[in-house]
Protein backbone atom coordinates (compact mmCIF):
# COMPACT_ATOMS: atom_id res chain seq x y z
CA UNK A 1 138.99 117.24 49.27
CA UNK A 2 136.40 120.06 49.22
CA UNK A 3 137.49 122.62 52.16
CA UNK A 4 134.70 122.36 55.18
CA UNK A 5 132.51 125.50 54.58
CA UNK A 6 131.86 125.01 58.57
CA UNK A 7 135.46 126.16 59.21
CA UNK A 8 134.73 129.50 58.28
CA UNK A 9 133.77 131.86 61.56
CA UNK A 10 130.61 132.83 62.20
CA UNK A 11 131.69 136.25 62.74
CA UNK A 12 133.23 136.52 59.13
CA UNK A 13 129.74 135.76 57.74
CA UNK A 14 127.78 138.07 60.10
CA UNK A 15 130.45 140.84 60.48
CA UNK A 16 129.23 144.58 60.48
CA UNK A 17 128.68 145.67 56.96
CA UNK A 18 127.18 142.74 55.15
CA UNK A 19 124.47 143.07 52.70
CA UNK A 20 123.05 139.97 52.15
CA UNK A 21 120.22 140.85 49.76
CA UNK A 22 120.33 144.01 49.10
CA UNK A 23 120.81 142.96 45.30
CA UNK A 24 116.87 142.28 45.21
CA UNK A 25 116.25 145.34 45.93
CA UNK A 26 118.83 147.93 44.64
CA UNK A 27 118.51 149.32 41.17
CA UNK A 28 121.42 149.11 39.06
CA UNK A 29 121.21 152.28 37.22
CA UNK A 30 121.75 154.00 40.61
CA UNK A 31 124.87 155.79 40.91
CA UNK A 32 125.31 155.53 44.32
CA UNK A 33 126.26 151.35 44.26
CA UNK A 34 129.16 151.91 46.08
CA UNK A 35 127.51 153.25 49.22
CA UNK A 36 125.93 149.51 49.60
CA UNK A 37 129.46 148.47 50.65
CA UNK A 38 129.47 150.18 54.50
CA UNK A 39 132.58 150.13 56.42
CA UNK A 40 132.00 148.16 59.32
CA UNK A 41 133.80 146.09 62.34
CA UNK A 42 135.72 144.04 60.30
CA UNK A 43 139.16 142.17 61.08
CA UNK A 44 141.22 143.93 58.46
CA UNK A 45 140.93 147.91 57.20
CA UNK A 46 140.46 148.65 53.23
CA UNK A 47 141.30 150.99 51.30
CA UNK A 48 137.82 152.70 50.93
CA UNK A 49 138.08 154.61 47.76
CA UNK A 50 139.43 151.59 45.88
CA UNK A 51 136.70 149.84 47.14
CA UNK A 52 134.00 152.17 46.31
CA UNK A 53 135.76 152.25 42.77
CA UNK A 54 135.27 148.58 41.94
CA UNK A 55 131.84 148.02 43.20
CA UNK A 56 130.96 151.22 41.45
CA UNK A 57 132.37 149.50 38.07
CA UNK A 58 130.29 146.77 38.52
CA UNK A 59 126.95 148.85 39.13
CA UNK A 60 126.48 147.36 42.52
CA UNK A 61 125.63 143.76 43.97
CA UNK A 62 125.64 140.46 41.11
CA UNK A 63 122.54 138.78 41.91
CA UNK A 64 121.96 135.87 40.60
CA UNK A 65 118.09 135.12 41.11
CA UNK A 66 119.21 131.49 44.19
CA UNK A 67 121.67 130.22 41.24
CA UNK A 68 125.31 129.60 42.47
CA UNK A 69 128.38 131.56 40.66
CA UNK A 70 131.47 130.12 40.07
CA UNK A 71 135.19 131.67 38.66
CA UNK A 72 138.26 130.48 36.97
CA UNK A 73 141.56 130.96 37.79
CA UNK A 74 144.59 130.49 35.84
CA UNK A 75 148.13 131.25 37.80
CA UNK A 76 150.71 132.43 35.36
CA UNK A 77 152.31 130.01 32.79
CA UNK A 78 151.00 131.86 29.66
CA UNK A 79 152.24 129.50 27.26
CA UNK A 80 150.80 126.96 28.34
CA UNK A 81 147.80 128.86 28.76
CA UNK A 82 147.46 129.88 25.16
CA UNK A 83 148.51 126.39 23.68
CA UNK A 84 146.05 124.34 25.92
CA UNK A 85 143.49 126.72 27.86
CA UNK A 86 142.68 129.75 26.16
CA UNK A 87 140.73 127.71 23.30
CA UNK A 88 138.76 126.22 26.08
CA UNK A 89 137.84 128.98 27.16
CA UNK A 90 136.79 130.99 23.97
CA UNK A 91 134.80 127.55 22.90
CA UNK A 92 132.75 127.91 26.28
CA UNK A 93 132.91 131.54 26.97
CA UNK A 94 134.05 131.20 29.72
CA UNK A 95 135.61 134.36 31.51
CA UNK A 96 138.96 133.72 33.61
CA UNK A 97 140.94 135.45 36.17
CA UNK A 98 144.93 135.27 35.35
CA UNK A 99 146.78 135.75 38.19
CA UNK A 100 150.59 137.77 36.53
CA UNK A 101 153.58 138.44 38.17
CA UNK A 102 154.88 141.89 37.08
CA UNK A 103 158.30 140.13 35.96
CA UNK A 104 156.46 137.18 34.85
CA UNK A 105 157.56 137.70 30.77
CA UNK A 106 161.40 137.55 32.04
CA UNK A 107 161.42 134.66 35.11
CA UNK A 108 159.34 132.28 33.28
CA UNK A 109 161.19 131.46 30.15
CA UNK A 110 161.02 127.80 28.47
CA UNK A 111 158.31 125.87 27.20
CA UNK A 112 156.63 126.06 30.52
CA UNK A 113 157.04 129.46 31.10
CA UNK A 114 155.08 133.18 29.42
CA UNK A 115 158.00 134.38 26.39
CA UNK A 116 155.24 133.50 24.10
CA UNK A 117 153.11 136.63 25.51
CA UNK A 118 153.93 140.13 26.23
CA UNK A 119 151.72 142.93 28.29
CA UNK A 120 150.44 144.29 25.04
CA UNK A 121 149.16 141.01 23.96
CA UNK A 122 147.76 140.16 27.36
CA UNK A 123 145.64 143.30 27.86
CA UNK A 124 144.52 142.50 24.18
CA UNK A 125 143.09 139.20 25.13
CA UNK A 126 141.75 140.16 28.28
CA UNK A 127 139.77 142.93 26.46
CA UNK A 128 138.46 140.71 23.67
CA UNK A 129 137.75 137.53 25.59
CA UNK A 130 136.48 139.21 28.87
CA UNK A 131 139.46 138.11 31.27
CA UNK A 132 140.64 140.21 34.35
CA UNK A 133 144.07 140.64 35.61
CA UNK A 134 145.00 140.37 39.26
CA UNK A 135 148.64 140.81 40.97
CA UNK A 136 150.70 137.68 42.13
CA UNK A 137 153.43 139.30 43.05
CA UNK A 138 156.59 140.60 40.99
CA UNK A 139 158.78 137.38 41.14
CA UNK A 140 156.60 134.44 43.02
CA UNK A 141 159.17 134.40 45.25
CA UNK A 142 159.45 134.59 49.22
CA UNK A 143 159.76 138.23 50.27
CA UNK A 144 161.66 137.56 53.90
CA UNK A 145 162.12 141.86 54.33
CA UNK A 146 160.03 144.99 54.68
CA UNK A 147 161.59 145.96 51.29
CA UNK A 148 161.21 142.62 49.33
CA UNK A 149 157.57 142.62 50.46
CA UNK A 150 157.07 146.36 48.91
CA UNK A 151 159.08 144.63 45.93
CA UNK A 152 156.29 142.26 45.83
CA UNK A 153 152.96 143.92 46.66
CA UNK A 154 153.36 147.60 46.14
CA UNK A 155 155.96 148.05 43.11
CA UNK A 156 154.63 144.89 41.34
CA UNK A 157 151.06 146.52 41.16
CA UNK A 158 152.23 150.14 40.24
CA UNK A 159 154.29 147.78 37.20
CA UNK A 160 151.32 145.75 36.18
CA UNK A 161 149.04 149.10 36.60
CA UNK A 162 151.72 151.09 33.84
CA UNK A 163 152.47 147.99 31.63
CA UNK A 164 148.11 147.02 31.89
CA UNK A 165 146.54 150.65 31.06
CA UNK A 166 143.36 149.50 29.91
CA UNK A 167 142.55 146.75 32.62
CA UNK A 168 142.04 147.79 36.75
CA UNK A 169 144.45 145.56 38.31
CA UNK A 170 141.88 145.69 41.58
CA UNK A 171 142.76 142.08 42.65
CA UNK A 172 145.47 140.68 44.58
CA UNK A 173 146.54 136.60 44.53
CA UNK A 174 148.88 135.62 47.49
CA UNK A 175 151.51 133.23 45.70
CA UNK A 176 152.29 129.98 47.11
CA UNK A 177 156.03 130.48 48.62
CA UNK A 178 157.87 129.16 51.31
CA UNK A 179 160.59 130.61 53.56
CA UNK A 180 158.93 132.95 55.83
CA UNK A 181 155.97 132.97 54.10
CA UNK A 182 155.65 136.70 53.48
CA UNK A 183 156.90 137.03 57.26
CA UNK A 184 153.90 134.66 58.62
CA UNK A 185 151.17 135.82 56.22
CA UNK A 186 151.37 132.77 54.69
CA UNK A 187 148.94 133.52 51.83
CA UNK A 188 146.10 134.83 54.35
CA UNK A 189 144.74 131.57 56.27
CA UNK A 190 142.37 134.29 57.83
CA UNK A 191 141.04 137.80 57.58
CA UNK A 192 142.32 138.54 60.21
CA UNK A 193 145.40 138.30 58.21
CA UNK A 194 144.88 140.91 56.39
CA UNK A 195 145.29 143.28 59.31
CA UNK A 196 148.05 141.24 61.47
CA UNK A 197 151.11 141.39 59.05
CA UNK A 198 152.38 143.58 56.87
CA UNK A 199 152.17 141.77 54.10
CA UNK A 200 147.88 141.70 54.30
CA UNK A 201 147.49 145.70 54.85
CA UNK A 202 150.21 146.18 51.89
CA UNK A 203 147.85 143.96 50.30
CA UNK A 204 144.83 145.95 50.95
CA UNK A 205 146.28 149.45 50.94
CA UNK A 206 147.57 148.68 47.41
CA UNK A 207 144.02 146.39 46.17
CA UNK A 208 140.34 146.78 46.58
CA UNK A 209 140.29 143.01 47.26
CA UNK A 210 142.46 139.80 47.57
CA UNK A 211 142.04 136.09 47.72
CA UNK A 212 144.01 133.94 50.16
CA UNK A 213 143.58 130.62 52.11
CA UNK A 214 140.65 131.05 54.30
CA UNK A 215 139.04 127.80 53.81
CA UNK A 216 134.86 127.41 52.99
CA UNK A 217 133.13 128.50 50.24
CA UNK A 218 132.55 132.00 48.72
CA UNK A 219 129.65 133.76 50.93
CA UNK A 220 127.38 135.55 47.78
CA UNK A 221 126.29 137.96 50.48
CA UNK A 222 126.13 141.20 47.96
CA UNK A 223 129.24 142.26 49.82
CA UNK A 224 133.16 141.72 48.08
CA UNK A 225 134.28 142.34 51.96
CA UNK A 226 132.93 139.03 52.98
CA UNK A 227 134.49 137.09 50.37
CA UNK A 228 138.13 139.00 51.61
CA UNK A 229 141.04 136.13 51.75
CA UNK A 230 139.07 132.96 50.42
CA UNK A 231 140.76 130.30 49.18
CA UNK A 232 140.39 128.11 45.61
CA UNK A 233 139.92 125.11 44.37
CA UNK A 234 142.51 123.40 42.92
CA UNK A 235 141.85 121.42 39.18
CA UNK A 236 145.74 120.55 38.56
CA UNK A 237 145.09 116.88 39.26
CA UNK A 238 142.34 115.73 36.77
CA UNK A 239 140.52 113.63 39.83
CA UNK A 240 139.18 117.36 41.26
CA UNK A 241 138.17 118.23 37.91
CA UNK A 242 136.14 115.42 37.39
CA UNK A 243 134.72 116.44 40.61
CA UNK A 244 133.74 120.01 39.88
CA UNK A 245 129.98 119.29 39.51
CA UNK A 246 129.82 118.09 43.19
CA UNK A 247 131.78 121.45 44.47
CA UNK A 248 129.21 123.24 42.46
CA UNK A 249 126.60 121.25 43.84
CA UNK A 250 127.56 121.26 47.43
CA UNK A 251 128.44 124.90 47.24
CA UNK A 252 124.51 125.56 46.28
CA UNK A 253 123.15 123.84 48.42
CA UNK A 254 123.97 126.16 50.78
CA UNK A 255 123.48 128.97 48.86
CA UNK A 256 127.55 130.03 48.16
CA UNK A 257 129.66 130.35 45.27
CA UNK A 258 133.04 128.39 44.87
CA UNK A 259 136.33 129.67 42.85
CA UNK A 260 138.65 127.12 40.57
CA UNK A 261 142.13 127.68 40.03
CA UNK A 262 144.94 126.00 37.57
CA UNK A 263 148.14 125.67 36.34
CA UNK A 264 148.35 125.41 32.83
CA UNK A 265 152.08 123.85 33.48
CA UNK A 266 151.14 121.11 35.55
CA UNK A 267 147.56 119.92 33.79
CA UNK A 268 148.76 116.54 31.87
CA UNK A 269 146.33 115.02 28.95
CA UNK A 270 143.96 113.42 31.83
CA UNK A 271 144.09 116.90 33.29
CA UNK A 272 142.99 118.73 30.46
CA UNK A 273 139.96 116.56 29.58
CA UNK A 274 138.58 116.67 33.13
CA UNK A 275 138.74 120.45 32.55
CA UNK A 276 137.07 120.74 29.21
CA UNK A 277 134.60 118.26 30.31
CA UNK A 278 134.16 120.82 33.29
CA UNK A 279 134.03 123.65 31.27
CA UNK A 280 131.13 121.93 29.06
CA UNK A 281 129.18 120.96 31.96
CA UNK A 282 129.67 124.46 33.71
CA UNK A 283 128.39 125.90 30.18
CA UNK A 284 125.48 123.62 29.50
CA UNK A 285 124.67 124.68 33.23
CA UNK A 286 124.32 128.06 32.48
CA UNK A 287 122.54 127.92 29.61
CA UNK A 288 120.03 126.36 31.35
CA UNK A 289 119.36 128.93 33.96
CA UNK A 290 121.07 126.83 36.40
CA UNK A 291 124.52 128.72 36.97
CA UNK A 292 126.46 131.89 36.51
CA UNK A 293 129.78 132.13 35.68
CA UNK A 294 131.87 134.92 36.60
CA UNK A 295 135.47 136.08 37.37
CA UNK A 296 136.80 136.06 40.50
CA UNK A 297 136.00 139.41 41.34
CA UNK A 298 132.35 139.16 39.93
CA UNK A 299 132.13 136.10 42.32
CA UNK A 300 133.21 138.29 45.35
CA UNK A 301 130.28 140.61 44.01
CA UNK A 302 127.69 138.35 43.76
CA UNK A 303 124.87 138.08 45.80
CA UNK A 304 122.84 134.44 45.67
CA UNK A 305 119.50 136.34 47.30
CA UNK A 306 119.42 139.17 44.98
CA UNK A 307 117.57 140.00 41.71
CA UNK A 308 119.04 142.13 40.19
CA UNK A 309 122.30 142.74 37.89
CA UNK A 310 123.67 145.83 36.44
CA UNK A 311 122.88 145.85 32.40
CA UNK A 312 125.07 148.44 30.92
CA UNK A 313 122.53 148.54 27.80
CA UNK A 314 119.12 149.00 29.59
CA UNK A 315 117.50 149.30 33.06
CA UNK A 316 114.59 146.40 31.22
CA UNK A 317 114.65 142.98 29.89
CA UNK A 318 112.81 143.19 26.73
CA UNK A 319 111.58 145.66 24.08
CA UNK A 320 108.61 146.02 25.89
CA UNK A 321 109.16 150.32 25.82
CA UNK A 322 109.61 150.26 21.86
CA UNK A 323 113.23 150.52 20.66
CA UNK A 324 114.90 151.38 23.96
CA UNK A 325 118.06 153.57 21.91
CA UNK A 326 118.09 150.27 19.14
CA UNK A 327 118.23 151.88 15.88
CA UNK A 328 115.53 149.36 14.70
CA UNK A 329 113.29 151.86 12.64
CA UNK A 330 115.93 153.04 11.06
CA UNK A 331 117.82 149.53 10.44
CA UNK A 332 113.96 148.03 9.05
CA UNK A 333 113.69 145.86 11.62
CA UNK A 334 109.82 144.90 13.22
CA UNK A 335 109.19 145.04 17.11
CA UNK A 336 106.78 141.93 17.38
CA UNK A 337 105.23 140.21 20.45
CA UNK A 338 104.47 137.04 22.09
CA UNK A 339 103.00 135.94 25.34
CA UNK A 340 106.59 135.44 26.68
CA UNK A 341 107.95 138.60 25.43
CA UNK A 342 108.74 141.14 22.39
CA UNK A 343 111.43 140.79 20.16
CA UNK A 344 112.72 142.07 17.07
CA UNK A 345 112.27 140.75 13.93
CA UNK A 346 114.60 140.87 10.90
CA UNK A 347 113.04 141.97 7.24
CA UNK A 348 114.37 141.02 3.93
CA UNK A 349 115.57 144.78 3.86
CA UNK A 350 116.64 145.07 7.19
CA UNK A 351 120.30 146.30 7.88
CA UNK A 352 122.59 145.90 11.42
CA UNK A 353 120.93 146.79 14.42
CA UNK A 354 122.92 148.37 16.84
CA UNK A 355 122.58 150.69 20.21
CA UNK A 356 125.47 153.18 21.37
CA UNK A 357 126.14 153.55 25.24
CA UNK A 358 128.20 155.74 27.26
CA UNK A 359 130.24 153.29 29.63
CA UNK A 360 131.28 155.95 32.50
CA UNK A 361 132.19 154.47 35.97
CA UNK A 362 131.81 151.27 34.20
CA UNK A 363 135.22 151.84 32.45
CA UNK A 364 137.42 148.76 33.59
CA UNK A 365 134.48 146.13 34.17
CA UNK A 366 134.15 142.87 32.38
CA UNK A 367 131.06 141.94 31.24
CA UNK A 368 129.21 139.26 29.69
CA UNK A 369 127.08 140.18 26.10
CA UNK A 370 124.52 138.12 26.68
CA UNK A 371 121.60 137.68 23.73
CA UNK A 372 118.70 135.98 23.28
CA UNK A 373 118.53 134.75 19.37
CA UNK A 374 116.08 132.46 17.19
CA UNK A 375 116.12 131.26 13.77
CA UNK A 376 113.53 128.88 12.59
CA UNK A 377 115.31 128.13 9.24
CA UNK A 378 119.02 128.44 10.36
CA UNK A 379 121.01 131.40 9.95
CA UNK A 380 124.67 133.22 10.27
CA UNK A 381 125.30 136.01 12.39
CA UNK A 382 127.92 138.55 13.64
CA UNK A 383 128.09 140.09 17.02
CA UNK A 384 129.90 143.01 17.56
CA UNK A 385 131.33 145.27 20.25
CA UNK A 386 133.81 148.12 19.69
CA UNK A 387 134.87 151.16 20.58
CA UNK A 388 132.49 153.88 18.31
CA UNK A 389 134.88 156.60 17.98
CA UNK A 390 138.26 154.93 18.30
CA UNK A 391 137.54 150.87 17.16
CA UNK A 392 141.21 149.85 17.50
CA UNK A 393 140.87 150.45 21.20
CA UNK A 394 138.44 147.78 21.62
CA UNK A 395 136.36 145.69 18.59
CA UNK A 396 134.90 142.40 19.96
CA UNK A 397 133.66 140.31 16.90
CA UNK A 398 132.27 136.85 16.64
CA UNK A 399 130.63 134.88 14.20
CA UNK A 400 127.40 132.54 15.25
CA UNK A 401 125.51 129.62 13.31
CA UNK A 402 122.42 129.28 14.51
CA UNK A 403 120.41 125.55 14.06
CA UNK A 404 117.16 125.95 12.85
CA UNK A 405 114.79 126.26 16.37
CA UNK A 406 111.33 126.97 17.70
CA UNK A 407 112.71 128.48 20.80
CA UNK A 408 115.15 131.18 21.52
CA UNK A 409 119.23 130.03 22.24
CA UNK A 410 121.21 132.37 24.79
CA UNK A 411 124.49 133.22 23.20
CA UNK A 412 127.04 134.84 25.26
CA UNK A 413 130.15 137.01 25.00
CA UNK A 414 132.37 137.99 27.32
CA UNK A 415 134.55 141.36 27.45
CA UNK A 416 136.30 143.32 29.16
CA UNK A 417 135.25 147.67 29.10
CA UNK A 418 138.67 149.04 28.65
CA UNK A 419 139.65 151.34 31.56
CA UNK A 420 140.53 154.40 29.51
CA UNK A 421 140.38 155.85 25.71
CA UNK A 422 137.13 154.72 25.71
CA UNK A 423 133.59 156.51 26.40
CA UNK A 424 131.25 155.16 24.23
CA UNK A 425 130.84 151.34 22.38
CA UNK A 426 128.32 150.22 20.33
CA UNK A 427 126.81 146.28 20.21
CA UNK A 428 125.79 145.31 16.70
CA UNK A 429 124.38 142.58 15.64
CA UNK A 430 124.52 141.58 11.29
CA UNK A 431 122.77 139.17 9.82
CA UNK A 432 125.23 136.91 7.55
CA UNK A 433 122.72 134.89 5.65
CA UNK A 434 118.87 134.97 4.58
CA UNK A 435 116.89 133.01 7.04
CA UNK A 436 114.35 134.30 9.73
CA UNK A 437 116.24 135.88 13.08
CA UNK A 438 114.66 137.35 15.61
CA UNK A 439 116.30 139.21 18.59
CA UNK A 440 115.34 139.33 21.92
CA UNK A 441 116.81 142.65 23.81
CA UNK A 442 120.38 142.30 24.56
CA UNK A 443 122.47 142.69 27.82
CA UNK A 444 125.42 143.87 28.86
CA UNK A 445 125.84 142.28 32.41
CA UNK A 446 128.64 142.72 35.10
CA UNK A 447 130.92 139.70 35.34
């Protein structure tokens, strides 16, 4: 059943430091977003500088305009993952969170287990398909000492940090165990958790953030603090799948987000239809206007009452200022206008148009390409993004068919900024094939 959002304390909503709103008003090319996040009374102490880090990566607060956010969570089990999951999730885009252990490619072996992926190809993925990677721990496995809990929270980050160069690990997801439960932590059925046992301040002196088991739904205050220690929903049994809408529903009804979790091992056939059915409907849903979808961290980021979301390409939404850094003169494309708004128009000479951007604190971020696109005849086009000096450290590529269409069609890609070798990247868009396209401005958004 869905958890009671009433069970969470009133005092965890309205604790010192929350920002409810703020995202309406702050401007996300400030470079100042992590002073928003102000450390207050709270029932647990953070590391400050990691937190300042990743809300400065995202550009501040995710609002999302009174539209819930969800996430996706996948725990582990990479080949199962890849066989099953991962082509869900590319056919949606559809960004998830995948919860590693640090000695996850060498515990989980058989057909069930991660030998068919190795950190390389992980970090790869995440890049190009705009997943994050958060620490579960080094073995999933009970951690009854001082030492095994340092095993667990402190070396398995610094191991997923060296083996993950290119992605933050920023995140950490209490495993399930049992035993002692990480000496009583027991996952973090509180935030006051976080401060009570050892495990929770390794947790937070190691991670910006972490999940746990604090039941309700996700708070969309503006604030990551106030979504410290809450707890998923689980899909593994197709009969919570099916009823993702109403979660979604329920959770926007009162203006909160709500985070999904899987394991790839335990989803049977039923399970795995509920989930792409999900999937579609959490798509179609955002392609309406009607939903965001994030990753977990983006969730704890988001902020339901606020306007406004850092766009790595522009401080506007349109072409309204000319070219904006486009290289549309110089590519022959024509900046036309309708009541709605301007967008560019491709000629029968026109070559890619493209815009370079310095990435900065945003190094580490995922973040979801998101561009407006008409065709009224039908047409093929490629969408790029890639690293402009060095394109082996990151080149996103995709290739669209566009329906013929009176109206504009969002298309969306997510990826993931890597967290060094990288200072500049460049989105490109080619035309594949005659036919009329125009281009509303691109975004690069936080996730």
């Amino acid at each position: 059943m869905s958890p009671d959002p009433r069970l969470i304390s009133r005092r965890h909503l309205l604790s010192a430091g929350a920002i409810a709103g703020l995202g309406a008003t702050f401007s996300g090319s400030r470079s100042d977003a992590a002073a928003l996040v102000v450390p207050g009374a709270r029932q647990f102490t953070v590391n400050q500088p990691l937190v300042d880090a990743f809300v400065r990566r995202r550009g501040g607060p995710i609002g999302t305009s009174g539209k819930v956010a969800v996430a996706f969570r996948c725990d582990h089990h990479l080949n199962k993952f890849i066989q099953n999951l991962l082509p869900f999730h590319r056919k949606y885009q559809i960004p998830v969170t995948v919860a590693a252990m640090s000695q996850m490619f060498s515990i989980e072996a058989g057909v069930n287990g991660s030998t068919s992926m190795s950190f390389p190809a992980l970090q790869r993925m995440a890049l190009e398909n705009g997943f994050e990677v958060a620490n579960h721990g080094a073995t999933h496995r009970d951690a009854p000492t001082s030492q095994d809990l340092r095993n667990e929270i402190v070396h398995s980050k610094a191991k997923l940090s060296m083996s993950l160069p290119k992605l933050p690990i920023e995140l950490f997801v209490p495993p399930g165990v049992g035993g002692t439960g990480y000496q009583g932590f027991n996952g973090g059925l509180a935030p006051s958790s976080f401060q009570r046992y050892l495990a929770g301040r390794l947790i937070l002196q190691e991670h910006a953030l972490s999940t746990g088991y604090t039941p309700g739904y996700w708070s969309m205050s503006g604030d990551p603090l106030d979504s410290m220690g809450n707890v998923h929903v689980g899909l593994d049994a197709a009969v919570f799948a099916r009823r993702g809408p109403l979660f979604v529903q329920a959770a926007g009804q009162l203006g909160r987000g709500v985070s999904f979790m899987y394991h790839p091992s335990s989803l049977d056939t039923a399970g795995l239809q509920a989930i792409e059915q999900f999937m579609a409907w959490c798509a179609a849903e955002r392609d309406a206007g009607r939903l965001e979808i994030l990753t977990v961290t983006g969730l704890m980021m988001s902020s339901f009452s606020g306007s406004i979301r850092h766009n790595l390409l522009s401080g506007t939404s349109s072409f309204k200022s000319g070219w904006n850094g486009w290289n549309g003169s110089a590519a022959r494309w024509i900046l036309q206008k309708e009541p709605a708004a301007w967008y560019a128009r491709r000629g029968a000479q026109s070559a890619a148009l493209f815009k370079d951007v310095l990435i900065g604190d945003h190094a580490g971020s995922v973040r979801q390409l998101r561009i407006p696109f008409r065709s009224p005849q039908g047409t093929r086009v490629r969408i790029e993004v890639f690293d402009v000096h060095f394109p082996g450290h990151l080149r996103v590529t995709r290739e669209i068919s566009l329906p013929a269409s009176a109206d504009f069609r969002l298309v969306h890609q997510y990826l993931a900024l890597p967290l060094t070798g990288t200072s500049i990247v460049r989105v490109q868009i080619t035309p594949l094939s005659g036919g009329e396209l125009h281009v509303q401005e691109p975004q690069l958004l936080a996730a």
